[in-house]
PDB file of N, CA and C in Angstrom:
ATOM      1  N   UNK A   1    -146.208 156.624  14.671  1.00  0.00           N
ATOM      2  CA  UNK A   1    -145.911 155.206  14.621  1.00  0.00           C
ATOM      3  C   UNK A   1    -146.964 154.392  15.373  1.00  0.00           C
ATOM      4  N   UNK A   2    -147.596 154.634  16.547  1.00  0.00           N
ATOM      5  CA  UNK A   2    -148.660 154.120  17.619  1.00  0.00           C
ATOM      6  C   UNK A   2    -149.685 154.247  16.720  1.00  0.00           C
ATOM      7  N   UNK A   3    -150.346 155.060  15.883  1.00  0.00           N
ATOM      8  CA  UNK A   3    -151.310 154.957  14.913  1.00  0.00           C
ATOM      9  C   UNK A   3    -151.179 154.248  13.753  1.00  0.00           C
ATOM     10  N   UNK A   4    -150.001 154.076  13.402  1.00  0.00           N
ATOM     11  CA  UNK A   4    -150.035 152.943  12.276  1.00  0.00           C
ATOM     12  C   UNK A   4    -150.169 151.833  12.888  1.00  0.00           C
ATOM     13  N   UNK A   5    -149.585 151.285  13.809  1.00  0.00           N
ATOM     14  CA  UNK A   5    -149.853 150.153  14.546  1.00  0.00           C
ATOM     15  C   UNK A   5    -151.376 149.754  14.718  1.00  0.00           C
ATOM     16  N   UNK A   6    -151.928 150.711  15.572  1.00  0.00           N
ATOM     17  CA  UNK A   6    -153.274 150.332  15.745  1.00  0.00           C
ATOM     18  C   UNK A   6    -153.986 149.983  14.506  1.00  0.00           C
ATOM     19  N   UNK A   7    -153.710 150.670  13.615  1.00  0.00           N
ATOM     20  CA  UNK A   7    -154.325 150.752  12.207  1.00  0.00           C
ATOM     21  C   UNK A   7    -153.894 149.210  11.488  1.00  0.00           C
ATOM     22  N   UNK A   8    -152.796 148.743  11.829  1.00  0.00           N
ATOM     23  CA  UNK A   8    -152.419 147.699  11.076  1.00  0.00           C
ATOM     24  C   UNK A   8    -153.123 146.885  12.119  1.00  0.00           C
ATOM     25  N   UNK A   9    -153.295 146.537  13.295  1.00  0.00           N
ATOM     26  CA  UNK A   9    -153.563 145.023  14.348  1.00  0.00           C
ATOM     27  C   UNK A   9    -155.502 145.297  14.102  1.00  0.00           C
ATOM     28  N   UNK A  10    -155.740 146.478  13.548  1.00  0.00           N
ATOM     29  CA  UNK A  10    -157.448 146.685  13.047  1.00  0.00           C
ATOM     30  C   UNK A  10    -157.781 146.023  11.949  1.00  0.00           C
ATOM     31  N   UNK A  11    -156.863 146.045  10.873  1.00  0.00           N
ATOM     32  CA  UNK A  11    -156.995 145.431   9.779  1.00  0.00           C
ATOM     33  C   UNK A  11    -156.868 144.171   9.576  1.00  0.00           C
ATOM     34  N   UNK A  12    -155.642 143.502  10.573  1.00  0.00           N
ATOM     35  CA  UNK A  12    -154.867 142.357  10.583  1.00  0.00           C
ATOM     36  C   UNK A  12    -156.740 141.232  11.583  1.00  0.00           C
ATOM     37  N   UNK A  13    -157.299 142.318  12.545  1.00  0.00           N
ATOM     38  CA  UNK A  13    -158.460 141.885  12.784  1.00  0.00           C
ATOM     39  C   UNK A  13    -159.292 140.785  12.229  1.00  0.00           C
ATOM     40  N   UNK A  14    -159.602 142.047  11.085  1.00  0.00           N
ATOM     41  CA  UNK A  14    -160.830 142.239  10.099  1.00  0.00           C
ATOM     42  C   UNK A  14    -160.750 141.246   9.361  1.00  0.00           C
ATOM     43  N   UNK A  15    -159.265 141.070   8.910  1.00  0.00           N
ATOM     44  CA  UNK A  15    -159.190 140.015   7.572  1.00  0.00           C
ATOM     45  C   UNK A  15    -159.116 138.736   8.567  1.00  0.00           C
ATOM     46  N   UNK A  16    -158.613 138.468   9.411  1.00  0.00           N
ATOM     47  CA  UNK A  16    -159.467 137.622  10.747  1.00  0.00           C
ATOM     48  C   UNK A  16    -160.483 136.987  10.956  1.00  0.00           C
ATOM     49  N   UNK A  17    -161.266 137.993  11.012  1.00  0.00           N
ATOM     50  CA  UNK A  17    -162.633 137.911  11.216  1.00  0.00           C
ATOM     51  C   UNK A  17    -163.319 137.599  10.097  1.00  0.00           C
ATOM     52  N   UNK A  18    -162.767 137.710   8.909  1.00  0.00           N
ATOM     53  CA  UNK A  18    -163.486 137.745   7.570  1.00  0.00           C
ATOM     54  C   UNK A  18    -163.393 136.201   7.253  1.00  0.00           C
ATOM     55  N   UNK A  19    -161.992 136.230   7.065  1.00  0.00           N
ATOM     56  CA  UNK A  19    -161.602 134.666   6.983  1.00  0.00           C
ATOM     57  C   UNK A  19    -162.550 133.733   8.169  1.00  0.00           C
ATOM     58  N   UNK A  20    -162.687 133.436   8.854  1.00  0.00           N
ATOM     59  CA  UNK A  20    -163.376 132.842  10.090  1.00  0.00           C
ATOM     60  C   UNK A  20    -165.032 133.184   9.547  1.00  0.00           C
ATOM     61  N   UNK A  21    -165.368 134.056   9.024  1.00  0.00           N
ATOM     62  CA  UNK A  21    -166.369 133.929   8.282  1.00  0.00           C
ATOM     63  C   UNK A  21    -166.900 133.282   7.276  1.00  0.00           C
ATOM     64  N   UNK A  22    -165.765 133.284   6.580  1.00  0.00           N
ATOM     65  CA  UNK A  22    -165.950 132.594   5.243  1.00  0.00           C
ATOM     66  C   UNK A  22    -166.019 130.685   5.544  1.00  0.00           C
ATOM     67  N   UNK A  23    -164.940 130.282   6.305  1.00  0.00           N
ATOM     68  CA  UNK A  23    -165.393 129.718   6.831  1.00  0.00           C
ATOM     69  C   UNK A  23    -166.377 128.599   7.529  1.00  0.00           C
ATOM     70  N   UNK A  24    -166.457 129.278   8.159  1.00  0.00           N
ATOM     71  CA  UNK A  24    -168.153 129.172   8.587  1.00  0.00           C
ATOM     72  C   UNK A  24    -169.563 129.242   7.506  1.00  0.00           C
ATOM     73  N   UNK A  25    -169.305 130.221   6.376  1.00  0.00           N
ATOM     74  CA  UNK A  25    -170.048 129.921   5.301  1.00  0.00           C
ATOM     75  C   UNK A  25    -170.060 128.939   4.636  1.00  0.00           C
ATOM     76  N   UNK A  26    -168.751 128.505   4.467  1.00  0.00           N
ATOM     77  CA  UNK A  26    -168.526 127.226   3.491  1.00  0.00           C
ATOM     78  C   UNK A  26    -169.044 126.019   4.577  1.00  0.00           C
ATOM     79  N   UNK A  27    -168.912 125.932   5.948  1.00  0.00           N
ATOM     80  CA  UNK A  27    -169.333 124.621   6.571  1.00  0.00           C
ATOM     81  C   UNK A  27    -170.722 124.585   6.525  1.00  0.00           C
ATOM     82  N   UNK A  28    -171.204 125.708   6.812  1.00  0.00           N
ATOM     83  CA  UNK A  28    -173.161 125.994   6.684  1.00  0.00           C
ATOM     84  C   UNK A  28    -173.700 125.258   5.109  1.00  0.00           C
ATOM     85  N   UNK A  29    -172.790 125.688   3.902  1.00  0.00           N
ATOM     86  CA  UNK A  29    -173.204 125.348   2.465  1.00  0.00           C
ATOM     87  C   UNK A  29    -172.893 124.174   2.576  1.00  0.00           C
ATOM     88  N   UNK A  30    -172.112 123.489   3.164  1.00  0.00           N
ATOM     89  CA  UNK A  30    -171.889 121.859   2.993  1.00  0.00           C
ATOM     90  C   UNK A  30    -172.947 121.041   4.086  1.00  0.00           C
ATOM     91  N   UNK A  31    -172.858 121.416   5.486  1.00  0.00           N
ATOM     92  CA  UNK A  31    -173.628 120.612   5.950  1.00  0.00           C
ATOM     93  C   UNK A  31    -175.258 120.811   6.148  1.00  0.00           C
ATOM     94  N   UNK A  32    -175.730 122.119   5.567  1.00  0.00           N
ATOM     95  CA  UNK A  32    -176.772 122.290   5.555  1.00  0.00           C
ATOM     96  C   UNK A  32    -177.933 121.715   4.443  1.00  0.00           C
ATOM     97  N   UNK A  33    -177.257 121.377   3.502  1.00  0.00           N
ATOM     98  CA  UNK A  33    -178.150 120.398   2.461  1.00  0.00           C
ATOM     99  C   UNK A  33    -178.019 118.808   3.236  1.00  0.00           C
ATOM    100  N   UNK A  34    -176.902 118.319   3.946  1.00  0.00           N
ATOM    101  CA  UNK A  34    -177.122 117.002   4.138  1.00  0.00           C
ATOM    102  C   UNK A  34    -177.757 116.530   5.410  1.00  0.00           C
ATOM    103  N   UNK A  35    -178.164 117.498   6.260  1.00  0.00           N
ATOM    104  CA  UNK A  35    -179.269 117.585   7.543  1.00  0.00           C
ATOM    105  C   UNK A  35    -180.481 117.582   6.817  1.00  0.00           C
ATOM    106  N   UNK A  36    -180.675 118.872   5.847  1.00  0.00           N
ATOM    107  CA  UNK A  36    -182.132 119.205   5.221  1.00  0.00           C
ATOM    108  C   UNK A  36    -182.818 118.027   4.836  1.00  0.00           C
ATOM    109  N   UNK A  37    -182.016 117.334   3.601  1.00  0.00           N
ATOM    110  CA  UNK A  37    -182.232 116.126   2.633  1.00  0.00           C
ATOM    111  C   UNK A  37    -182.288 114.900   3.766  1.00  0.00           C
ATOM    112  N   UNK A  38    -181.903 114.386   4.880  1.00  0.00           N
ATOM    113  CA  UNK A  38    -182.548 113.741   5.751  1.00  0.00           C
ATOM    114  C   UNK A  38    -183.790 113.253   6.212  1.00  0.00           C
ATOM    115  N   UNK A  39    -184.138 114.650   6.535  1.00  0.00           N
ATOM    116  CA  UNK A  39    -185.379 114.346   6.804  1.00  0.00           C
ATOM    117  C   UNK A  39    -186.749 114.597   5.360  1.00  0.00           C
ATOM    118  N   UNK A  40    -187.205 113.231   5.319  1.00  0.00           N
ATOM    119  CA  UNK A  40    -188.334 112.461   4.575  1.00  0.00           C
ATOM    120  C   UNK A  40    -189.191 114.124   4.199  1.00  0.00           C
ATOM    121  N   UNK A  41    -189.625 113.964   3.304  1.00  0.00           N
ATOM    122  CA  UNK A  41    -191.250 115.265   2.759  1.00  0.00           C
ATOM    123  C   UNK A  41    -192.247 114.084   2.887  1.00  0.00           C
ATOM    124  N   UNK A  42    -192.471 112.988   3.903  1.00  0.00           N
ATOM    125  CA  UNK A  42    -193.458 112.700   4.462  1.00  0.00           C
ATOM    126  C   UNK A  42    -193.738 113.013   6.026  1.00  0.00           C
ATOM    127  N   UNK A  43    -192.219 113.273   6.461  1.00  0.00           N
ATOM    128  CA  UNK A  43    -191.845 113.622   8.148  1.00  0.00           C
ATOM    129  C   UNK A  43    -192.760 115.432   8.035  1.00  0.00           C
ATOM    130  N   UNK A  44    -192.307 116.394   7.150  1.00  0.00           N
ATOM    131  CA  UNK A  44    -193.003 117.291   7.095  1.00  0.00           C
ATOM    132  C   UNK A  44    -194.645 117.785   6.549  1.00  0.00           C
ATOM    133  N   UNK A  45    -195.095 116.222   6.142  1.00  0.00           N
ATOM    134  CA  UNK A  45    -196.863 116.205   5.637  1.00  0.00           C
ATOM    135  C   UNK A  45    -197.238 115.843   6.858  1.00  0.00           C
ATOM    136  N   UNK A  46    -196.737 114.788   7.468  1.00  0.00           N
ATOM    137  CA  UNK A  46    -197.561 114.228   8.688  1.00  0.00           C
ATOM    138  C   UNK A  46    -197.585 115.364   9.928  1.00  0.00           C
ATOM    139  N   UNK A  47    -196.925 116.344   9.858  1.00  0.00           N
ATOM    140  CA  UNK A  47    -196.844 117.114  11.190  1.00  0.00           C
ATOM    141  C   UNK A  47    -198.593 118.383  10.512  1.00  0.00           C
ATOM    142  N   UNK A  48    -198.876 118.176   9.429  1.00  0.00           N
ATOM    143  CA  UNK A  48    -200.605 119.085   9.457  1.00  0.00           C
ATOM    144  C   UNK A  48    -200.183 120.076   9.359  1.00  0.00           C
ATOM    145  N   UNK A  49    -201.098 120.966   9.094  1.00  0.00           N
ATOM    146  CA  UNK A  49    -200.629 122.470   8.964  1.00  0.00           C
ATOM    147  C   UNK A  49    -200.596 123.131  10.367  1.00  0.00           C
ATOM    148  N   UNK A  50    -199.667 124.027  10.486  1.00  0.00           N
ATOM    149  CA  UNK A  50    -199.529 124.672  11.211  1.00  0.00           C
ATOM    150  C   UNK A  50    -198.886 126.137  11.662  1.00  0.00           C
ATOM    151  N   UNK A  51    -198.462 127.167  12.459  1.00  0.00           N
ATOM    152  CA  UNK A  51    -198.104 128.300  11.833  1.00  0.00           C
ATOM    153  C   UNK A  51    -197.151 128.231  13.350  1.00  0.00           C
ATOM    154  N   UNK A  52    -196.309 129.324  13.367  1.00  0.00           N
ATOM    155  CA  UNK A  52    -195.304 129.708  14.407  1.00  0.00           C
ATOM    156  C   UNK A  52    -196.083 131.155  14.688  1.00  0.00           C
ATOM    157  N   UNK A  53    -196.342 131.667  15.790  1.00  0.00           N
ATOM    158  CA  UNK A  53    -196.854 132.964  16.449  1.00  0.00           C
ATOM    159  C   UNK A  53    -195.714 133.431  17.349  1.00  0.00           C
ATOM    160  N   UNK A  54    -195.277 134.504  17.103  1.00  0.00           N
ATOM    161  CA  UNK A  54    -194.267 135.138  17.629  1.00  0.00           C
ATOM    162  C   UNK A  54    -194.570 135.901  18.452  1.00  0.00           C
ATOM    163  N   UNK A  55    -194.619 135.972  19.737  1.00  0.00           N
ATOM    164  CA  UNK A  55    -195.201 137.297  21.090  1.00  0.00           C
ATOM    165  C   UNK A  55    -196.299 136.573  21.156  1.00  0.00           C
ATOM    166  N   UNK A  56    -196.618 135.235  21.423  1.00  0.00           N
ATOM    167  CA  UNK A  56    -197.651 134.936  21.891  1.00  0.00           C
ATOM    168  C   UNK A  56    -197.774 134.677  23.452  1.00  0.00           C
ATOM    169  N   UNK A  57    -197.174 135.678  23.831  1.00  0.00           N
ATOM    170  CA  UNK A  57    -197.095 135.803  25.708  1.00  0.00           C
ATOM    171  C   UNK A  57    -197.677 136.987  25.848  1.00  0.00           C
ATOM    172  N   UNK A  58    -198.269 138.284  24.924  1.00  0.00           N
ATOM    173  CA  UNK A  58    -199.157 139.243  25.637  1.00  0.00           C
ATOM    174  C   UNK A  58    -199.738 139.824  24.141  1.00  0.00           C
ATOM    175  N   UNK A  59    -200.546 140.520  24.242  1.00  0.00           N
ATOM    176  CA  UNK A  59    -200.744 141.402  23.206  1.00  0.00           C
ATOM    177  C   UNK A  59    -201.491 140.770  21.599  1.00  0.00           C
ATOM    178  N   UNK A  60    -200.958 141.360  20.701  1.00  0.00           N
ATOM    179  CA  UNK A  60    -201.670 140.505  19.547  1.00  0.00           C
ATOM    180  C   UNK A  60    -201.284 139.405  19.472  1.00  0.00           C
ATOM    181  N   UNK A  61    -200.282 138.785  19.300  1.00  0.00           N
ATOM    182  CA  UNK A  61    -199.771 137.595  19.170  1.00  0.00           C
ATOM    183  C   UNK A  61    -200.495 136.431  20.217  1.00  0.00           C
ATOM    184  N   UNK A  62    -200.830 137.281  21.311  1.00  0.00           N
ATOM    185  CA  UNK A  62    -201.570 136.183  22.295  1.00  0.00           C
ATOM    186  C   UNK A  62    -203.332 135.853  21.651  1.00  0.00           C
ATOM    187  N   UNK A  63    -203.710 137.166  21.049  1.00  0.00           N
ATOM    188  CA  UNK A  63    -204.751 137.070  21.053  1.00  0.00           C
ATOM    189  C   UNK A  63    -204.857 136.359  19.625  1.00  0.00           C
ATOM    190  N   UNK A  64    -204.000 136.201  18.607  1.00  0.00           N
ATOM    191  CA  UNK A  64    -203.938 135.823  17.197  1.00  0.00           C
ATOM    192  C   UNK A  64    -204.062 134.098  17.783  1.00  0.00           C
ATOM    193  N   UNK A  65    -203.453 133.914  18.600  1.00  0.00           N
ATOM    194  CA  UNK A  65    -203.251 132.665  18.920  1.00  0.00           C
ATOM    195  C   UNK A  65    -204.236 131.760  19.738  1.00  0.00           C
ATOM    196  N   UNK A  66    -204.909 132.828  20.138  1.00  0.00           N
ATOM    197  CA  UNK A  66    -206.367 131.962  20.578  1.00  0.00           C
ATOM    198  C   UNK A  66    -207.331 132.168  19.110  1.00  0.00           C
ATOM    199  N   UNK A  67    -207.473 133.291  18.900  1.00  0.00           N
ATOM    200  CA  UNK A  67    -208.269 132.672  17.780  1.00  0.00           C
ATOM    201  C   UNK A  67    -208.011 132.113  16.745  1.00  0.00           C
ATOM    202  N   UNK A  68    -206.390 131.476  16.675  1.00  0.00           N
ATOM    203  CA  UNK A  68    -206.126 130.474  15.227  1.00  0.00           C
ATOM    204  C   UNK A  68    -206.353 128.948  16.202  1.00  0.00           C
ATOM    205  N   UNK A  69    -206.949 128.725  17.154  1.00  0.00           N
ATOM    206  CA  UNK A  69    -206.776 127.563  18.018  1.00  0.00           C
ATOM    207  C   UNK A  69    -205.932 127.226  18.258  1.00  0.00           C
ATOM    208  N   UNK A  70    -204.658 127.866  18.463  1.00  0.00           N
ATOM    209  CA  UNK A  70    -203.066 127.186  18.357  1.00  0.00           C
ATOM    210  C   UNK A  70    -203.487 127.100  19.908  1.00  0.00           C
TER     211      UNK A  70
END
């Protein structure tokens, strides 16, 4: 009986957790186009090209990053 229990408050979890997921998916699909569409495709020309360097505190990434002039 102690193992069905556990087994049921695991499941009772999951579908929990799932739901609370879903969720959260559906608020991401709604408010994530009306942040995006905000901002202007002239706000993102005027910022120039540029790149993101990841580990640019030692190693290649430091050294990629002096020689892209970043």
């Amino acid at each position: 009986m102690e193992d069905f229990q556990h087994q049921l408050l695991i499941v009772i979890g999951a579908l929990i957790c799932f739901s609370a997921l879903l969720k959260c998916i559906r608020f991401m699909k709604y408010i994530l186009p009306h942040v995006w569409s905000a901002l202007p495709q002239a706000f993102f020309r005027s910022l120039g090209e540029w790149a993101v360097v990841t580990g640019a505190g030692d190693g290649i990434g430091k050294a990629y990053s002096f020689e892209g002039g970043l």
